[in-house]
Protein backbone atom coordinates (compact mmCIF):
# COMPACT_ATOMS: atom_id res chain seq x y z
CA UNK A 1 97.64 96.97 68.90
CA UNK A 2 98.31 94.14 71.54
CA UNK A 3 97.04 95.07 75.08
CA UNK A 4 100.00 94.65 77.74
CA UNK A 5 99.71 91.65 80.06
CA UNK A 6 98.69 92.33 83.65
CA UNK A 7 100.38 92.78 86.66
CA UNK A 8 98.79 89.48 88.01
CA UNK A 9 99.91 87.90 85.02
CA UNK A 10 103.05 88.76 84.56
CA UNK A 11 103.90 87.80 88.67
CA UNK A 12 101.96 84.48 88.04
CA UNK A 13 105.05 84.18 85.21
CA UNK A 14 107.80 85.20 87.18
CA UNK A 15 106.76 83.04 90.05
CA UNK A 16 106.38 79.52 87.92
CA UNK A 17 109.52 80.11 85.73
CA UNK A 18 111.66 81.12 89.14
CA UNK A 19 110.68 77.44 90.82
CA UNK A 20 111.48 79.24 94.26
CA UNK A 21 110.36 82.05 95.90
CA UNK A 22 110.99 85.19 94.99
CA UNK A 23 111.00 87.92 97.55
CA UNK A 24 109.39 91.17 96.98
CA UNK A 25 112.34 93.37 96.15
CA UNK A 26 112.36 90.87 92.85
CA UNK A 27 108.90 91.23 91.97
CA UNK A 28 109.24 95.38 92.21
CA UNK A 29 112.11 94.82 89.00
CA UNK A 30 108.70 94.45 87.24
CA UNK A 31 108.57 98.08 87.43
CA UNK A 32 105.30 98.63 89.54
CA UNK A 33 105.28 99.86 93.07
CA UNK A 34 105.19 97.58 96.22
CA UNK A 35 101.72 98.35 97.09
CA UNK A 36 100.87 97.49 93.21
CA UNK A 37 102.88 94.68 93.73
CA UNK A 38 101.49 93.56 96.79
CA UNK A 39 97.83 94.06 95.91
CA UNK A 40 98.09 92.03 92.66
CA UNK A 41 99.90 89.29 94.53
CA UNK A 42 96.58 89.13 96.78
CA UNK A 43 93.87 89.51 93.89
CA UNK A 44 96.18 86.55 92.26
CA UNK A 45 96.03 84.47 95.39
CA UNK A 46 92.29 84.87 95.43
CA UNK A 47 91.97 84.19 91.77
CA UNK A 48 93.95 80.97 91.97
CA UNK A 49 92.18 79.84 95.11
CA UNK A 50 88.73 79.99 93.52
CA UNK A 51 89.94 78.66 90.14
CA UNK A 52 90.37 75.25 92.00
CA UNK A 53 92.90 74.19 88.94
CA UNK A 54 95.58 72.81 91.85
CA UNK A 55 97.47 76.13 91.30
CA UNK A 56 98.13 77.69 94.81
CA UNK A 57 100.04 81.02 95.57
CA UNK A 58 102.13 81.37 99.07
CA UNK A 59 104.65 83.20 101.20
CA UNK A 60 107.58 80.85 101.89
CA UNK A 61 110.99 81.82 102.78
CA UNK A 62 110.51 84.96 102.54
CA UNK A 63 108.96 85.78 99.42
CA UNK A 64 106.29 84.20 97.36
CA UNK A 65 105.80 80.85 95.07
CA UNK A 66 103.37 78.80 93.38
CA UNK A 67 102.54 75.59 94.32
């Protein structure tokens, strides 16, 4: 059986394939509460920061994007 994908995963999806930011309220369509939500978006942001691939993660108008 194939394991679900994450929570950091799937927002790291969502936020390339938008190519804006999304706000919160968006990400929570993912089904996970907004404290899930936002403490994923945080572990991500760490993850991509120490990754040094180029791949950033920020708050911008209002939501969140990658850059």
């Amino acid at each position: 059986m194939e394991e679900a994908p994450s929570l950091k995963t799937l927002l790291l999806a969502v936020l390339f394939a938008a190519g804006r930011p999304v706000a919160l309220k968006e990400l929570r369509a993912l089904g996970h509460p907004e404290e899930a939500v936002l403490s994923a978006l945080k572990a991500l942001h760490r993850n991509l920061e120490a990754s040094h691939l180029g791949v950033a993660l920020e708050r911008a108008e209002g939501g969140w994007r990658t850059g």
